[in-house]
N, C-alpha and C. Protein backbone atom coordinates (compact mmCIF):
# COMPACT_ATOMS: atom_id res chain seq x y z
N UNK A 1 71.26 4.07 -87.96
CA UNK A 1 71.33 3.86 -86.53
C UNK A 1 70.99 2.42 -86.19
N UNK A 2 71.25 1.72 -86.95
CA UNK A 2 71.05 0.02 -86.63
C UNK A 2 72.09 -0.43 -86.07
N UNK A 3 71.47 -1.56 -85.31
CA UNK A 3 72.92 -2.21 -84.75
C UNK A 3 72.33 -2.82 -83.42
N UNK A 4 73.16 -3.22 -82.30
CA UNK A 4 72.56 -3.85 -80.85
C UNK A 4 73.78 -2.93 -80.32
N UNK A 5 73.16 -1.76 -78.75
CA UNK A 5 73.65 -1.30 -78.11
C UNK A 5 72.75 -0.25 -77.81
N UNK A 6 73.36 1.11 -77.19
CA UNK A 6 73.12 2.02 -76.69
C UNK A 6 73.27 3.00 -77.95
N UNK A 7 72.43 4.11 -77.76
CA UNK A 7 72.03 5.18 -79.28
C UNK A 7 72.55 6.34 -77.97
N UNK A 8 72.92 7.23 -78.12
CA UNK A 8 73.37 8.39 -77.29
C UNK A 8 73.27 9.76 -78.14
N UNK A 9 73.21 10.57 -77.00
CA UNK A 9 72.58 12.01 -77.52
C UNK A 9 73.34 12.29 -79.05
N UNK A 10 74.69 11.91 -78.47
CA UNK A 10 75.51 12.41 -79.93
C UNK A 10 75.14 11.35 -81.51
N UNK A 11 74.53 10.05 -80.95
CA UNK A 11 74.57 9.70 -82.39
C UNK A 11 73.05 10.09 -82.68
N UNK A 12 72.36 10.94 -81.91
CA UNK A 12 70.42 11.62 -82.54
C UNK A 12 71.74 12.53 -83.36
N UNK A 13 72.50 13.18 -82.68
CA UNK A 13 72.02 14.36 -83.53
C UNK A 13 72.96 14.30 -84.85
N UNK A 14 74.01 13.00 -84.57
CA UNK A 14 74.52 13.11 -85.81
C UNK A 14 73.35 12.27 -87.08
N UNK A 15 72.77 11.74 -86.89
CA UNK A 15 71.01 11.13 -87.54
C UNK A 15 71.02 12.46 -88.00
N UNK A 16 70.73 13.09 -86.63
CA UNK A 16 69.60 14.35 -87.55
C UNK A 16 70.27 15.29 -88.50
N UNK A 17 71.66 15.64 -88.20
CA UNK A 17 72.70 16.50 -89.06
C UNK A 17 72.55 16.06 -90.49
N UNK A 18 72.63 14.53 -90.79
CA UNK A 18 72.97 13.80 -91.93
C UNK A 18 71.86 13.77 -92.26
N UNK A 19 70.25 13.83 -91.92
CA UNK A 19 69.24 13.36 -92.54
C UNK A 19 68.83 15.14 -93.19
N UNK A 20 69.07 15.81 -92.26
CA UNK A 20 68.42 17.31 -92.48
C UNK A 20 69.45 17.95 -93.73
N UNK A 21 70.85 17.79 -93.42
CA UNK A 21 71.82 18.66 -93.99
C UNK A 21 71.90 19.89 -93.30
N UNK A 22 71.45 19.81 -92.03
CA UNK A 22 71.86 21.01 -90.78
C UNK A 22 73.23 20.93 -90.19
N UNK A 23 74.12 21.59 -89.52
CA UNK A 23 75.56 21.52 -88.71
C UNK A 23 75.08 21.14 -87.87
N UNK A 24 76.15 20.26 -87.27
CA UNK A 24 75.79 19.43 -86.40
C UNK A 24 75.50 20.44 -84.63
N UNK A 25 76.48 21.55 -85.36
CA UNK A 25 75.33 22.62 -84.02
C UNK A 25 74.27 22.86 -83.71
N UNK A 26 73.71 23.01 -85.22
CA UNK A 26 72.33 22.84 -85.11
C UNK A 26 71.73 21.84 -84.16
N UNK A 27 71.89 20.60 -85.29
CA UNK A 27 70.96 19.72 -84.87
C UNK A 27 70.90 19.58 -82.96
N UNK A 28 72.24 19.64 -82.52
CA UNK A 28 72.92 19.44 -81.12
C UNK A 28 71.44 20.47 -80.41
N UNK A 29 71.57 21.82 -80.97
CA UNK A 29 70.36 22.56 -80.17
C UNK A 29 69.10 21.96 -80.04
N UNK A 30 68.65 21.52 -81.50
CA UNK A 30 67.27 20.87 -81.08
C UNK A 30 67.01 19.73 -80.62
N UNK A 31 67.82 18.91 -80.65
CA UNK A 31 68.19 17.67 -79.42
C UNK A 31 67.45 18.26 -77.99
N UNK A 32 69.12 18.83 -77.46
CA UNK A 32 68.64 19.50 -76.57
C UNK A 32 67.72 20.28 -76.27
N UNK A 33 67.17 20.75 -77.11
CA UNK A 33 65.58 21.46 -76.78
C UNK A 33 64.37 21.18 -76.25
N UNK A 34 64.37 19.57 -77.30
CA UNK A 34 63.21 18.48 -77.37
C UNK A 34 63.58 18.02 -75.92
N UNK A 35 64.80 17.52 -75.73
CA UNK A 35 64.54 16.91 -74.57
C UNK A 35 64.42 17.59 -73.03
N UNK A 36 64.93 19.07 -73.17
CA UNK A 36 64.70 19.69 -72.11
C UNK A 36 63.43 20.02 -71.83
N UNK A 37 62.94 20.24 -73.18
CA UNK A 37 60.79 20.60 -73.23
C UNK A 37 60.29 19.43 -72.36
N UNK A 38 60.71 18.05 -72.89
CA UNK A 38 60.00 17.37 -72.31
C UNK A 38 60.29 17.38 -70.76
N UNK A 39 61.17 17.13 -70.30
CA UNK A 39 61.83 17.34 -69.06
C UNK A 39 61.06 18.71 -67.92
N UNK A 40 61.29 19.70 -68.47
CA UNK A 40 60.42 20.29 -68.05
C UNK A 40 58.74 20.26 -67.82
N UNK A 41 58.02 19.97 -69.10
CA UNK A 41 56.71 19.49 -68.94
C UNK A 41 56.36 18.45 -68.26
N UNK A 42 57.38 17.54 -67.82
CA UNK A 42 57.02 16.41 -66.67
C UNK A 42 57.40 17.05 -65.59
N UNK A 43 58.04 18.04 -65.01
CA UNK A 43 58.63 18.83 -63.82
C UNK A 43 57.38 19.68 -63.50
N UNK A 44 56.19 19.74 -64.18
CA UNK A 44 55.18 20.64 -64.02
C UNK A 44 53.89 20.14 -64.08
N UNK A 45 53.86 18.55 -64.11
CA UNK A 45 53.30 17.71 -64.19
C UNK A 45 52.25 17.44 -65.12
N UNK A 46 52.93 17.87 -66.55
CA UNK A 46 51.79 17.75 -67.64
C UNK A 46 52.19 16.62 -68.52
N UNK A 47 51.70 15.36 -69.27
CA UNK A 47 52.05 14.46 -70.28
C UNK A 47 51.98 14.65 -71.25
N UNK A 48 53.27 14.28 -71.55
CA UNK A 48 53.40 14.61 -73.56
C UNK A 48 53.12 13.47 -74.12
N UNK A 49 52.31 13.50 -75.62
CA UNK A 49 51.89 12.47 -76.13
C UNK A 49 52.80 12.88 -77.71
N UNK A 50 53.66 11.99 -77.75
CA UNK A 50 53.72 12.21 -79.30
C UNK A 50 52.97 11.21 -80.31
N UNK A 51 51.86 11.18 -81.36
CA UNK A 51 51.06 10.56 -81.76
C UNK A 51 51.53 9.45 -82.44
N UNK A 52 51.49 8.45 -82.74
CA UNK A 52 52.15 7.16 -82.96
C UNK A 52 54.24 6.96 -82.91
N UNK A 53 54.51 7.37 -81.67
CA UNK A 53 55.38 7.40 -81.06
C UNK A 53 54.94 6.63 -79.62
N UNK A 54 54.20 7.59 -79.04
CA UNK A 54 54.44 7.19 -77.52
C UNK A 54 53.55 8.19 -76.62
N UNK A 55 53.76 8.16 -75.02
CA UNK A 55 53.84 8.89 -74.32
C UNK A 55 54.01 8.94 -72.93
N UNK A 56 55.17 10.02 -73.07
CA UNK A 56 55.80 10.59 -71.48
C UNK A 56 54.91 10.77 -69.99
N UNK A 57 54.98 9.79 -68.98
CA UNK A 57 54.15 10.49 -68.15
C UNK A 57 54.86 10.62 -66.97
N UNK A 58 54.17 11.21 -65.89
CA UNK A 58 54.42 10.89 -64.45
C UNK A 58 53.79 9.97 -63.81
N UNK A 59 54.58 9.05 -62.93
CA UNK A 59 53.53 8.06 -61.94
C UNK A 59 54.13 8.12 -60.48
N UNK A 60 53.34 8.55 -59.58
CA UNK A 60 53.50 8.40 -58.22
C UNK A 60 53.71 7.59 -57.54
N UNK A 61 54.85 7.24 -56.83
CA UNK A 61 55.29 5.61 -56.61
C UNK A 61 54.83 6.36 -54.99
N UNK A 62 54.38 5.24 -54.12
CA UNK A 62 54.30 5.35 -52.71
C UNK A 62 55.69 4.99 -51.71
N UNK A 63 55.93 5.23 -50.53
CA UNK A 63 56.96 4.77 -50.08
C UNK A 63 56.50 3.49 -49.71
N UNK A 64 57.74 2.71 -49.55
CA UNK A 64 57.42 1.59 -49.36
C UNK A 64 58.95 1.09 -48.61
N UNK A 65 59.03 -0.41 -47.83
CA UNK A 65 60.07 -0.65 -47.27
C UNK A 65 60.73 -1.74 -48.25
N UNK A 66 62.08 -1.83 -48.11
CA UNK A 66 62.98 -2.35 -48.57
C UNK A 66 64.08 -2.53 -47.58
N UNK A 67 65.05 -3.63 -48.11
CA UNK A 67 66.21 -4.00 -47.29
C UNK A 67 67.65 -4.03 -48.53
N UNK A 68 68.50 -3.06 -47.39
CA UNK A 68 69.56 -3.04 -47.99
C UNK A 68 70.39 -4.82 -48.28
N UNK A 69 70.83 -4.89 -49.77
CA UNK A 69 71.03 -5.84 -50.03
C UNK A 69 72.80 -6.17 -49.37
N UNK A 70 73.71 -5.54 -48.96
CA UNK A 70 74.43 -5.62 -48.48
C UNK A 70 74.60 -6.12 -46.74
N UNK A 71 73.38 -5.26 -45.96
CA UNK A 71 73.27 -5.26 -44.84
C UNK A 71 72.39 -6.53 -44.01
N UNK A 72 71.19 -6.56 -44.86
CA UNK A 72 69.98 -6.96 -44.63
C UNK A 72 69.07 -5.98 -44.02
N UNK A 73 69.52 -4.90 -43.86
CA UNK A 73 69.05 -3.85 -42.91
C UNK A 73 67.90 -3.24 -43.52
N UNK A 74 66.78 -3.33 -42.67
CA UNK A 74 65.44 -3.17 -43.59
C UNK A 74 65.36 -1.04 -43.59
N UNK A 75 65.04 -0.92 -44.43
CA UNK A 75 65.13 0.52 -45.02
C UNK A 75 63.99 1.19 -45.09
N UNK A 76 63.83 2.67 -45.26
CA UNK A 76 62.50 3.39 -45.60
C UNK A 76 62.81 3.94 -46.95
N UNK A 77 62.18 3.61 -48.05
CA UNK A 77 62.44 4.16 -49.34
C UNK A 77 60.63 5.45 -49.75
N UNK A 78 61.48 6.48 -50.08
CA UNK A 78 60.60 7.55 -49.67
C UNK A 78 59.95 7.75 -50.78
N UNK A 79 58.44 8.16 -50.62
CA UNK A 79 57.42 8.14 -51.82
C UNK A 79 57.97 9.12 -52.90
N UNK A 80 57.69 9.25 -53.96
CA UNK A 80 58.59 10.33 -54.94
C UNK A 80 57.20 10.00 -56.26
N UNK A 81 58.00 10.49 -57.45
CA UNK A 81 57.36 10.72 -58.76
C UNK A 81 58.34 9.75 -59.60
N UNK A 82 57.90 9.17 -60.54
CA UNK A 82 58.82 8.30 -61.38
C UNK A 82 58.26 8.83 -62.71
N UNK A 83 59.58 9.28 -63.95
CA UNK A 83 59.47 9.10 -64.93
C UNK A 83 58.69 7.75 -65.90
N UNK A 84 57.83 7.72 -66.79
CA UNK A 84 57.27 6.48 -67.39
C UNK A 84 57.15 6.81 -69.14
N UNK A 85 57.36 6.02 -69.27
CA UNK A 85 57.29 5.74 -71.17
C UNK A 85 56.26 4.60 -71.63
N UNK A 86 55.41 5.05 -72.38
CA UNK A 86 54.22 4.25 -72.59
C UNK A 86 54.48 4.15 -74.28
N UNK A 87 54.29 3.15 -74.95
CA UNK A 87 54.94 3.32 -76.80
C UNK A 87 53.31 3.00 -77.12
N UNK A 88 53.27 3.67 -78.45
CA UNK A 88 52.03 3.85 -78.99
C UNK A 88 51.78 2.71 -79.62
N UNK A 89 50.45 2.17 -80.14
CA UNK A 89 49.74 1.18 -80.48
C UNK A 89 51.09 0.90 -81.86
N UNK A 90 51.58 2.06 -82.97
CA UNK A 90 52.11 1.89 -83.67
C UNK A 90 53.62 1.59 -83.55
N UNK A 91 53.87 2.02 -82.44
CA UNK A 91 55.86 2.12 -82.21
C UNK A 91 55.89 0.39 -81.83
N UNK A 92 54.64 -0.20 -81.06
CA UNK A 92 54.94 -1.74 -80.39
C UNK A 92 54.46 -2.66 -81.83
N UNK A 93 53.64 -1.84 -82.65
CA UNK A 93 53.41 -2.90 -83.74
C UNK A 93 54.89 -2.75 -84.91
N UNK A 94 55.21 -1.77 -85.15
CA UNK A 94 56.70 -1.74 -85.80
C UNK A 94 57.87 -2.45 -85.40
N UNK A 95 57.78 -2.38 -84.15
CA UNK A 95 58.96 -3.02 -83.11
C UNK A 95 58.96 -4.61 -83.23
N UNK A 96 57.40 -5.01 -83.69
CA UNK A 96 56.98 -6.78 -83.58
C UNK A 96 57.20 -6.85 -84.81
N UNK A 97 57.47 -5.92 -85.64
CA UNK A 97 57.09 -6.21 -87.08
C UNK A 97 59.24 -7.32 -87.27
N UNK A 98 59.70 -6.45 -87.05
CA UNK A 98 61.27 -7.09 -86.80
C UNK A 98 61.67 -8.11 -86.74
């Protein structure tokens, strides 16, 4: 999976087909599994930590104003929840290692 670009669902699971020796149906399910688990566990507001990987959280953004860049027309952008990715002490020292 080296290279400069975008990695997409289909090339995890063809990784994982070729590394496991599973059908690529397989692997396709637990793709999708992993990432629906996580998906869900942030929909319920709990953080996943995977241990020298990373971890998934929620962060509460406030509303705040903004202006449409087309208009100038100043806007209300409404408080919500934002997805966040935090990389573990080990994923940012591997990444520098490069």
């Amino acid at each position: 999976m080296k290279g400069i670009g975008n990695i997409t669902k289909r090339n995890l699971v063809s990784e994982i087909s070729s590394r496991t020796g599973l059908p690529q149906t397989e692997a396709k399910k637990i793709v999708e599994c992993f990432l629906d688990s996580i998906a869900r566990s942030l929909i319920e507001g709990n953080n996943i930590e995977i241990r020298g990987f990373g971890r998934f959280k929620i962060r509460n953004r406030n509303s705040y104003r903004a202006r449409n860049p087309r208009t100038g027309e100043p806007i209300e952008i409404e408080a919500g929840r934002k997805p966040v990715f935090e990389p573990s002490k080990e994923l940012k020292k591997v990444l520098n290692n490069f």
